[in-house]
PDB file of N, CA and C in Angstrom:
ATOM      1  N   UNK A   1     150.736 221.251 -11.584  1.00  0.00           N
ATOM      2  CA  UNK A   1     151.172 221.334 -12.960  1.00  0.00           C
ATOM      3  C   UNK A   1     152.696 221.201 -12.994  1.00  0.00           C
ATOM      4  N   UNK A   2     153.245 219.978 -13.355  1.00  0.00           N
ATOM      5  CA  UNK A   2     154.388 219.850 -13.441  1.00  0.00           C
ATOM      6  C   UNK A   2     155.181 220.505 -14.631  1.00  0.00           C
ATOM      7  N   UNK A   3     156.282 221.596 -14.859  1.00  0.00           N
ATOM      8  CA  UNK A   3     156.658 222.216 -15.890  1.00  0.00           C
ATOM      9  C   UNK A   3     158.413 221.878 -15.670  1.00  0.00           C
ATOM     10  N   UNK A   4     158.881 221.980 -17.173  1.00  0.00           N
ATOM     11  CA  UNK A   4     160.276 221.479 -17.028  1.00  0.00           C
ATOM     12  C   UNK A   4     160.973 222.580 -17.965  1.00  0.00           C
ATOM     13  N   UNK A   5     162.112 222.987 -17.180  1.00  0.00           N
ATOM     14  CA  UNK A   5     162.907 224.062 -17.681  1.00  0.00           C
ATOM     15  C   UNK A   5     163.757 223.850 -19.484  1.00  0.00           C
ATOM     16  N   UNK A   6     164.092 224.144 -20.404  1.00  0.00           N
ATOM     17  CA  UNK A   6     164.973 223.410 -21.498  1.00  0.00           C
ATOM     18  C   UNK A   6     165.931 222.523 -21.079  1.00  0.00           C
ATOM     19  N   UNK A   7     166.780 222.879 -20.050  1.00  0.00           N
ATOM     20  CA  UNK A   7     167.693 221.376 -19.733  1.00  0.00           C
ATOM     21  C   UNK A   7     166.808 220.377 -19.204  1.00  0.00           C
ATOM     22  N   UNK A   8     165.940 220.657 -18.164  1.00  0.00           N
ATOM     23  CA  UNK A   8     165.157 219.422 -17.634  1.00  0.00           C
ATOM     24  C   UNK A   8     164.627 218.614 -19.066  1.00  0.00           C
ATOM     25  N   UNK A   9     164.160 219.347 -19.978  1.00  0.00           N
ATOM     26  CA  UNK A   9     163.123 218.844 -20.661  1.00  0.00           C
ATOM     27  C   UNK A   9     164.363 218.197 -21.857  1.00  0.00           C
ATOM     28  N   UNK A  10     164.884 218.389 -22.028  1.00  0.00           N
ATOM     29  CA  UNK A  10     166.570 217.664 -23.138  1.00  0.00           C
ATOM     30  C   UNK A  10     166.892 216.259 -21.918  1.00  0.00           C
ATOM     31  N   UNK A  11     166.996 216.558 -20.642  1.00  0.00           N
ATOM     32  CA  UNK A  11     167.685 215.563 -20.137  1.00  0.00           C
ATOM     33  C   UNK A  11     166.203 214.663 -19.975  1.00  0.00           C
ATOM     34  N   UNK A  12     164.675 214.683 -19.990  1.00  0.00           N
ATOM     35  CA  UNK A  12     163.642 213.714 -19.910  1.00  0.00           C
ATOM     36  C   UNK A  12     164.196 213.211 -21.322  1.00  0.00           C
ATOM     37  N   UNK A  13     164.220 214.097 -22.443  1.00  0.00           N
ATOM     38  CA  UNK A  13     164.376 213.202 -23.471  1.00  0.00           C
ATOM     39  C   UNK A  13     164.995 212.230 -23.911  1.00  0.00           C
ATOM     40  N   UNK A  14     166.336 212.612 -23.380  1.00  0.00           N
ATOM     41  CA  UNK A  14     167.670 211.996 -22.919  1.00  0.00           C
ATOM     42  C   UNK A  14     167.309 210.391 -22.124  1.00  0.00           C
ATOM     43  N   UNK A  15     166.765 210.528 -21.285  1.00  0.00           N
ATOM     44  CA  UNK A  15     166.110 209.028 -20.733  1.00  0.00           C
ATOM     45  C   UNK A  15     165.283 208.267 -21.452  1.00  0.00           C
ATOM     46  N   UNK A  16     164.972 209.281 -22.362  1.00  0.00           N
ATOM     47  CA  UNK A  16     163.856 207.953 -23.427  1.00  0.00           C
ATOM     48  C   UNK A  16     164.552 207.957 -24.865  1.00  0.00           C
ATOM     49  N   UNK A  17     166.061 208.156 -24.692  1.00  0.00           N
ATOM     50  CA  UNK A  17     166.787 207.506 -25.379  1.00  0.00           C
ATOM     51  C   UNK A  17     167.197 208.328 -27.061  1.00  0.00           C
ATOM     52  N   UNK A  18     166.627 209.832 -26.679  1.00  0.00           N
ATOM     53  CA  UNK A  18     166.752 210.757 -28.022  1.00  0.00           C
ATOM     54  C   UNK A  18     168.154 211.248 -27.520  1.00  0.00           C
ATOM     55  N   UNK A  19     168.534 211.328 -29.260  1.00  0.00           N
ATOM     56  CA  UNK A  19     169.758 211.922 -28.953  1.00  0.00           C
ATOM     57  C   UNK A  19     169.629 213.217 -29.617  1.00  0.00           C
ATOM     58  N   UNK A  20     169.663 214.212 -28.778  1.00  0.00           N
ATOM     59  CA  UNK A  20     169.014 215.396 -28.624  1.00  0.00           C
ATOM     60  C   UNK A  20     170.212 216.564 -27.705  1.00  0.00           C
ATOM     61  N   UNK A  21     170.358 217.825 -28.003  1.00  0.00           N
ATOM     62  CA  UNK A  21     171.171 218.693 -27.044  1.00  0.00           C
ATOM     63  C   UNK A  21     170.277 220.126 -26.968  1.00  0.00           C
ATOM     64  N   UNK A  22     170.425 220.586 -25.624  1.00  0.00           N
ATOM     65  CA  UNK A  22     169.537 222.335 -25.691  1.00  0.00           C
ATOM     66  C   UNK A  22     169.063 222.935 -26.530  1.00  0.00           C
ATOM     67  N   UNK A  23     170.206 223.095 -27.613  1.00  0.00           N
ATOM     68  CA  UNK A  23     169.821 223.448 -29.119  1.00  0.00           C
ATOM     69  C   UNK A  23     168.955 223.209 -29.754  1.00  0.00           C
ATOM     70  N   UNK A  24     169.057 221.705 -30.322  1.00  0.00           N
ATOM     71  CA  UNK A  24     168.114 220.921 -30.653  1.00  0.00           C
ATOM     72  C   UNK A  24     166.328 221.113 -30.121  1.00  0.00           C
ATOM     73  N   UNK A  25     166.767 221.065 -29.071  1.00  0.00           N
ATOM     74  CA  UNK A  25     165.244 220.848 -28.108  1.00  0.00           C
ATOM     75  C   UNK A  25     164.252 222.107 -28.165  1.00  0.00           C
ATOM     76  N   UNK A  26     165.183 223.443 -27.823  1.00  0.00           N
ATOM     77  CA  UNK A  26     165.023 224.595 -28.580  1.00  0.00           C
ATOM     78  C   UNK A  26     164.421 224.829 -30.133  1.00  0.00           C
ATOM     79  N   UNK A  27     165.251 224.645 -31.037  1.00  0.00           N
ATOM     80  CA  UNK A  27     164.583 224.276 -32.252  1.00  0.00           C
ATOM     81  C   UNK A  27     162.765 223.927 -32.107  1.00  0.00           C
ATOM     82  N   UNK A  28     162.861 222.907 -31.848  1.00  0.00           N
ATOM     83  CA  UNK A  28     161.811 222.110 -31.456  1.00  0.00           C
ATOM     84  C   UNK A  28     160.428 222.753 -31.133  1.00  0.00           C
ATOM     85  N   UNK A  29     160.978 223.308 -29.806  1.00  0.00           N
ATOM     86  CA  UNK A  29     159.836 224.171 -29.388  1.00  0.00           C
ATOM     87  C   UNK A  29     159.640 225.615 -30.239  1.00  0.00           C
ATOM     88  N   UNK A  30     160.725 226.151 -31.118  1.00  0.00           N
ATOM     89  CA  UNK A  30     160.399 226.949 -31.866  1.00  0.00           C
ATOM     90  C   UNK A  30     159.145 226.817 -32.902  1.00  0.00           C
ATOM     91  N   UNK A  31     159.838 225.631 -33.278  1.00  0.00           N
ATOM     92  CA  UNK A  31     158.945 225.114 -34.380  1.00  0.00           C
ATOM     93  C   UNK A  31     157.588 225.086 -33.719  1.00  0.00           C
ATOM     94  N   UNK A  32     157.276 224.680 -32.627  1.00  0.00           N
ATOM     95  CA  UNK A  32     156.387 224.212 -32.436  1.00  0.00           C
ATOM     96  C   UNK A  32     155.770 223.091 -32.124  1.00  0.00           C
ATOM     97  N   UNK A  33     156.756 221.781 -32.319  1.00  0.00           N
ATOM     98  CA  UNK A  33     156.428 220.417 -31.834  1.00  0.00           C
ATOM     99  C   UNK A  33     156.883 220.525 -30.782  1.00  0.00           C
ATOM    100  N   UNK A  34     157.013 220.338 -30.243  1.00  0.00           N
ATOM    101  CA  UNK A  34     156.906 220.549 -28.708  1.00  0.00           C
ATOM    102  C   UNK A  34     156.192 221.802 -27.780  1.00  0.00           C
ATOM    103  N   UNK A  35     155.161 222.058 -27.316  1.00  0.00           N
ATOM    104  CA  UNK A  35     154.792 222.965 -27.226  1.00  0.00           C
ATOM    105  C   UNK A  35     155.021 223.433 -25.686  1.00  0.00           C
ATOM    106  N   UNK A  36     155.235 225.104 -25.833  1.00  0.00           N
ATOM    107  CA  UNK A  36     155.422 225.326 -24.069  1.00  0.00           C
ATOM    108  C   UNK A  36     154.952 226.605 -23.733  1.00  0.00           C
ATOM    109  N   UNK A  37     155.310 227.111 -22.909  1.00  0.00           N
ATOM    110  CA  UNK A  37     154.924 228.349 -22.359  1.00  0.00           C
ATOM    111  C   UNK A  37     156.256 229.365 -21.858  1.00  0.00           C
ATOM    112  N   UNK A  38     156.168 230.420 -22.371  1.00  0.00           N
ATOM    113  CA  UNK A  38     156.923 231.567 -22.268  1.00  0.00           C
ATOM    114  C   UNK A  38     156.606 232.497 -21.061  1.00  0.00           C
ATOM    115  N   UNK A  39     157.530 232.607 -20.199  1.00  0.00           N
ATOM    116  CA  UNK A  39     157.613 233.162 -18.337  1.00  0.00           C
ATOM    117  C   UNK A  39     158.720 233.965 -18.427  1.00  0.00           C
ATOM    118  N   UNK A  40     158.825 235.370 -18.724  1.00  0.00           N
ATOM    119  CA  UNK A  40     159.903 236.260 -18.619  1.00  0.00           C
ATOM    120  C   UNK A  40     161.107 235.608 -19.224  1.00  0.00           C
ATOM    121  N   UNK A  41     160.940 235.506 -20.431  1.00  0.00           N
ATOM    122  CA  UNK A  41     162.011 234.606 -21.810  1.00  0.00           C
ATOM    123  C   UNK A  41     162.141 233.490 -21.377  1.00  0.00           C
ATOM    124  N   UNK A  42     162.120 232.855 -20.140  1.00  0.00           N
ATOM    125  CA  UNK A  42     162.216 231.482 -20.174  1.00  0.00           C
ATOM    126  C   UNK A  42     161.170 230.389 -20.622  1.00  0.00           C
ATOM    127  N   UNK A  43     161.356 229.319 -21.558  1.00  0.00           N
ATOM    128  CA  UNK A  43     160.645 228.804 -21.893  1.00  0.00           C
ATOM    129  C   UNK A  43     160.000 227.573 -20.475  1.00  0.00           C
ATOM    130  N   UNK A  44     158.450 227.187 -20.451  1.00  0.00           N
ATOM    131  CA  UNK A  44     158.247 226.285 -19.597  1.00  0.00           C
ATOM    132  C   UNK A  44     157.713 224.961 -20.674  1.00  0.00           C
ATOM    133  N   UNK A  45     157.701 224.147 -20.156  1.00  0.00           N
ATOM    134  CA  UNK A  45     157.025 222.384 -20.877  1.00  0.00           C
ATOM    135  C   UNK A  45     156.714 222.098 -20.191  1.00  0.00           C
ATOM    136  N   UNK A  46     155.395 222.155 -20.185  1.00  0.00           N
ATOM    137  CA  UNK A  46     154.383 220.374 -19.524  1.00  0.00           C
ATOM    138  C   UNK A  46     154.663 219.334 -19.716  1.00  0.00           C
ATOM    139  N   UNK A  47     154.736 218.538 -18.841  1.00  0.00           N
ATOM    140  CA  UNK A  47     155.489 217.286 -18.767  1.00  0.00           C
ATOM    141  C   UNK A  47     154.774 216.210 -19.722  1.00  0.00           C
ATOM    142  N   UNK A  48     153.382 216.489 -19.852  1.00  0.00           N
ATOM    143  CA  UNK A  48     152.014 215.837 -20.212  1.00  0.00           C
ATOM    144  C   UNK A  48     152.559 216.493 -22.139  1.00  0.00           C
ATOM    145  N   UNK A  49     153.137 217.224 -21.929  1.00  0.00           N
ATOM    146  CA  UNK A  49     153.656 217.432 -23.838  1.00  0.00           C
ATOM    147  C   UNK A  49     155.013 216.984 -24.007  1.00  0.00           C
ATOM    148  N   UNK A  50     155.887 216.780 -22.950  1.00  0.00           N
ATOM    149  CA  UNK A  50     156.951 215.960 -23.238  1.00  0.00           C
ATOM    150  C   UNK A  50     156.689 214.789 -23.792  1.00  0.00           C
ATOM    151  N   UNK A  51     155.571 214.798 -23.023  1.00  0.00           N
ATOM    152  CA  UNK A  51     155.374 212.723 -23.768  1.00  0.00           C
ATOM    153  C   UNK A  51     154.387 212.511 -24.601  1.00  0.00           C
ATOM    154  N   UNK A  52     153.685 213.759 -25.183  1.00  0.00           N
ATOM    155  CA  UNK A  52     152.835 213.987 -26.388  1.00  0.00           C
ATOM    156  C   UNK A  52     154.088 213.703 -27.552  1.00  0.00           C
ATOM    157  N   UNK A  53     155.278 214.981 -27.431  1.00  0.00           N
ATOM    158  CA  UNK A  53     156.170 214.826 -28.167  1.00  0.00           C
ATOM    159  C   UNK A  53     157.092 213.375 -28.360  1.00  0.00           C
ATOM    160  N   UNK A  54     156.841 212.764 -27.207  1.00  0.00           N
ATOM    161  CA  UNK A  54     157.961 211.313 -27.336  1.00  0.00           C
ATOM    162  C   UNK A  54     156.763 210.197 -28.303  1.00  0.00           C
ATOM    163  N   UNK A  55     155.525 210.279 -28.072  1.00  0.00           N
ATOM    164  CA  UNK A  55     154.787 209.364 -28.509  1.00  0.00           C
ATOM    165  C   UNK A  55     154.784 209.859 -29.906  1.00  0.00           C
ATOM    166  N   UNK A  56     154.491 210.807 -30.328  1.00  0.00           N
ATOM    167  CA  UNK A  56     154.202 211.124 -31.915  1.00  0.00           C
ATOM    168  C   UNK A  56     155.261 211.263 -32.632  1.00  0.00           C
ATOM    169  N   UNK A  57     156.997 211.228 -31.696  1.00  0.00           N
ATOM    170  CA  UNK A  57     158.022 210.934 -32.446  1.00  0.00           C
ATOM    171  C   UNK A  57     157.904 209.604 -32.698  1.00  0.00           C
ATOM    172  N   UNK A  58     157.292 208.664 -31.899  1.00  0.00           N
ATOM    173  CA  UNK A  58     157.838 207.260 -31.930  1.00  0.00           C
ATOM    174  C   UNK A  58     157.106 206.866 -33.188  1.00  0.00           C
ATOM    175  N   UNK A  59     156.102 207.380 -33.853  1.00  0.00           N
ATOM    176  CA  UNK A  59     155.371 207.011 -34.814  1.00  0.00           C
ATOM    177  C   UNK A  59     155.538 207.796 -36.063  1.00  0.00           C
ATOM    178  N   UNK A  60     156.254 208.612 -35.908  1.00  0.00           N
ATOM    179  CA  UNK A  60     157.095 209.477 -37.133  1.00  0.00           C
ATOM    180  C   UNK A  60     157.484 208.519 -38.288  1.00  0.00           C
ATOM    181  N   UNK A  61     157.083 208.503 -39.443  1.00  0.00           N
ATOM    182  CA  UNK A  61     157.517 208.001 -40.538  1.00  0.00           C
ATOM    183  C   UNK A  61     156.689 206.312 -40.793  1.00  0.00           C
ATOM    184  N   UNK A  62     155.702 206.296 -40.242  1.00  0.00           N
ATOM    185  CA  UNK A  62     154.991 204.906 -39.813  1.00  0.00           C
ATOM    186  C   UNK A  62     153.586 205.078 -40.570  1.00  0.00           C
ATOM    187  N   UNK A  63     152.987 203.956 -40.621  1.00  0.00           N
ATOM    188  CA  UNK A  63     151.623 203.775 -40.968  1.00  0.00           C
ATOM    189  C   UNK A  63     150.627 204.387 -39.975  1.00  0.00           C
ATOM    190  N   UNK A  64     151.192 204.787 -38.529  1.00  0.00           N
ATOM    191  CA  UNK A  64     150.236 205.030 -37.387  1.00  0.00           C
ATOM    192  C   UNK A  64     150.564 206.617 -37.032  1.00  0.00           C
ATOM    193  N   UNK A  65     151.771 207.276 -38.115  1.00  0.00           N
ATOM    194  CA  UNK A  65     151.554 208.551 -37.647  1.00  0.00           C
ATOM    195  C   UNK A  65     150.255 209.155 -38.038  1.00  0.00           C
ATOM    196  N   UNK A  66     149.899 210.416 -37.131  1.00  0.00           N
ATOM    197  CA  UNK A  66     148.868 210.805 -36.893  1.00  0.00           C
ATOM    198  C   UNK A  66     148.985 211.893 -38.181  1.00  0.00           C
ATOM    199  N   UNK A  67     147.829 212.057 -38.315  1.00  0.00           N
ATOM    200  CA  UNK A  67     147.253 212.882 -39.552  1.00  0.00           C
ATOM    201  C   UNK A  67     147.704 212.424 -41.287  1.00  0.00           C
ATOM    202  N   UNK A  68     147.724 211.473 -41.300  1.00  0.00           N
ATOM    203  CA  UNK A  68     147.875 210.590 -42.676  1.00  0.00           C
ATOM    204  C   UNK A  68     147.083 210.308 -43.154  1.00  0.00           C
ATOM    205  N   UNK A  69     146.668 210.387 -44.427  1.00  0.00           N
ATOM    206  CA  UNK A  69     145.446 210.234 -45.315  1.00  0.00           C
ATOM    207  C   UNK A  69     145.584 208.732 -45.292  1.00  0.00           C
ATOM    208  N   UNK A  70     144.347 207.865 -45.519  1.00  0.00           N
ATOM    209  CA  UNK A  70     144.172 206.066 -45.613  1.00  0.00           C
ATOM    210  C   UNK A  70     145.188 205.866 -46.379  1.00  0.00           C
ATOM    211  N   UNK A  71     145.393 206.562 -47.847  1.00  0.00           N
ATOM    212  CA  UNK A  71     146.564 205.911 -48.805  1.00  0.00           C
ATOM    213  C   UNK A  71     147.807 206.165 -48.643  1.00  0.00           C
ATOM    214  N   UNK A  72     148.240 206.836 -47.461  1.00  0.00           N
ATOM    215  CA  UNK A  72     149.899 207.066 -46.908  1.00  0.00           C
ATOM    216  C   UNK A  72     150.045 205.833 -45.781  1.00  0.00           C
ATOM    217  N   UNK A  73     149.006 206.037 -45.673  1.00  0.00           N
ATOM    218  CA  UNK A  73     148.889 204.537 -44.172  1.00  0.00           C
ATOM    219  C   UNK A  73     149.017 203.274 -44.883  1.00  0.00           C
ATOM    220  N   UNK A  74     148.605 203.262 -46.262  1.00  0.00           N
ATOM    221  CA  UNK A  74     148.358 201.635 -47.121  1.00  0.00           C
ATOM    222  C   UNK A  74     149.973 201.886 -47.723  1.00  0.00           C
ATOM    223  N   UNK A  75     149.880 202.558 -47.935  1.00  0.00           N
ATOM    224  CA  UNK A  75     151.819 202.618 -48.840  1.00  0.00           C
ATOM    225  C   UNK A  75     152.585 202.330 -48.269  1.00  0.00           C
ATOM    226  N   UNK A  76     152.686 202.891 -46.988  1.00  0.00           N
ATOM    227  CA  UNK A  76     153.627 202.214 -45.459  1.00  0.00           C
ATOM    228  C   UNK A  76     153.687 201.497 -45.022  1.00  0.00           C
ATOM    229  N   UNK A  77     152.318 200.274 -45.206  1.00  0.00           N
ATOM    230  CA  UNK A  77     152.380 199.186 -44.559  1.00  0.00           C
ATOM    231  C   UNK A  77     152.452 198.383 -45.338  1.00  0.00           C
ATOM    232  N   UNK A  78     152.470 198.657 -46.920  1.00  0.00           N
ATOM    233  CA  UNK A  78     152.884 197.468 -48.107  1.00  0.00           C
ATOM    234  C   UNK A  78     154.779 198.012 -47.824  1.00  0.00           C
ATOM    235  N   UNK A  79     154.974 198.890 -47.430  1.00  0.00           N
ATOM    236  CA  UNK A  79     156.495 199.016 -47.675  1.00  0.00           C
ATOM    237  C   UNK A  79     157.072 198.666 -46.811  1.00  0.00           C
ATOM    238  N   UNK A  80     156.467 198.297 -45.404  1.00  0.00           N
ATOM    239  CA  UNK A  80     156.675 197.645 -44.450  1.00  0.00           C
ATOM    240  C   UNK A  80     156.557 196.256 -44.826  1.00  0.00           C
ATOM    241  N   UNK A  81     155.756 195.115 -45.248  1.00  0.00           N
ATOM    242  CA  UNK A  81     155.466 193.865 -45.499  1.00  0.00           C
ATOM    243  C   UNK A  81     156.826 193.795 -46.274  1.00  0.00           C
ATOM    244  N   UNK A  82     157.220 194.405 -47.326  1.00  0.00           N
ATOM    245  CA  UNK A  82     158.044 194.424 -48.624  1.00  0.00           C
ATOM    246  C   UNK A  82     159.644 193.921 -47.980  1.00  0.00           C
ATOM    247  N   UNK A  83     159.083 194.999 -46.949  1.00  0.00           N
ATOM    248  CA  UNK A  83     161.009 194.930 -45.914  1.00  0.00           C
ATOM    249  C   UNK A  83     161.147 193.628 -45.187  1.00  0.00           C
ATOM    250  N   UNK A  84     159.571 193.421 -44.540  1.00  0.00           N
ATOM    251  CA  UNK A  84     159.751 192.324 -43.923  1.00  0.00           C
ATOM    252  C   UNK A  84     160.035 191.160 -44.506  1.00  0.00           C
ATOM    253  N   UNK A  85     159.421 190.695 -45.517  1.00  0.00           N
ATOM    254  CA  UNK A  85     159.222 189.916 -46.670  1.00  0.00           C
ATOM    255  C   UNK A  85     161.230 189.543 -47.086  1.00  0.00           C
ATOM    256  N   UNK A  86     162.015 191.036 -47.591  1.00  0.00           N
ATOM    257  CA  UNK A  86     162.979 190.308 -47.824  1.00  0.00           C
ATOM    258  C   UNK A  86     164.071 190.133 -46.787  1.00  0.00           C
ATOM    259  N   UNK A  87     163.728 190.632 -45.579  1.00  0.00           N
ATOM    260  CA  UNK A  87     164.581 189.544 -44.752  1.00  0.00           C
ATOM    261  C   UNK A  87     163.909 188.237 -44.150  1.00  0.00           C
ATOM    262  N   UNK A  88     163.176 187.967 -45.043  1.00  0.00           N
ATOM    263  CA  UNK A  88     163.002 186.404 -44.816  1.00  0.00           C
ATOM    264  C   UNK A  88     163.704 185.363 -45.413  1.00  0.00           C
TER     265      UNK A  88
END
């Protein structure tokens, strides 16, 4: 079980190009998107939810984020065509 300390897990993010600091990352796991495990106050992350969290950021604000009703998915992708459309 690979687990990553808050800096490890800021500096994975850091390689996939978030611009992100301890704080931040913190936040995060407060909230709850990012999920981890608590070991005598230190927080741990599964590496396997680091990249839960990188994939469901990458689809944040999209037709393919997860848990969107059909008509948030159809609004996004006419507002997507719309964008594409005028830089043509």
């Amino acid at each position: 079980m690979n687990t990553f300390n808050l800096k490890e897990t800021t500096a994975l993010l850091h390689s996939y190009g978030f611009k992100c600091d301890t704080d931040l990352v913190s936040h995060w796991i407060s909230e709850g998107n990012i999920k981890s495990i608590e070991n005598g106050g230190v927080y741990e992350v599964l590496k396997e939810e680091v990249f839960r969290f990188i994939e469901a950021y990458r689809w944040e604000g999209t037709a393919f984020e997860e848990g969107n009703e059909d008509q948030t998915k159809i609004g996004r992708l006419l507002e997507e065509i719309t964008n594409l459309k005028s830089k043509l």
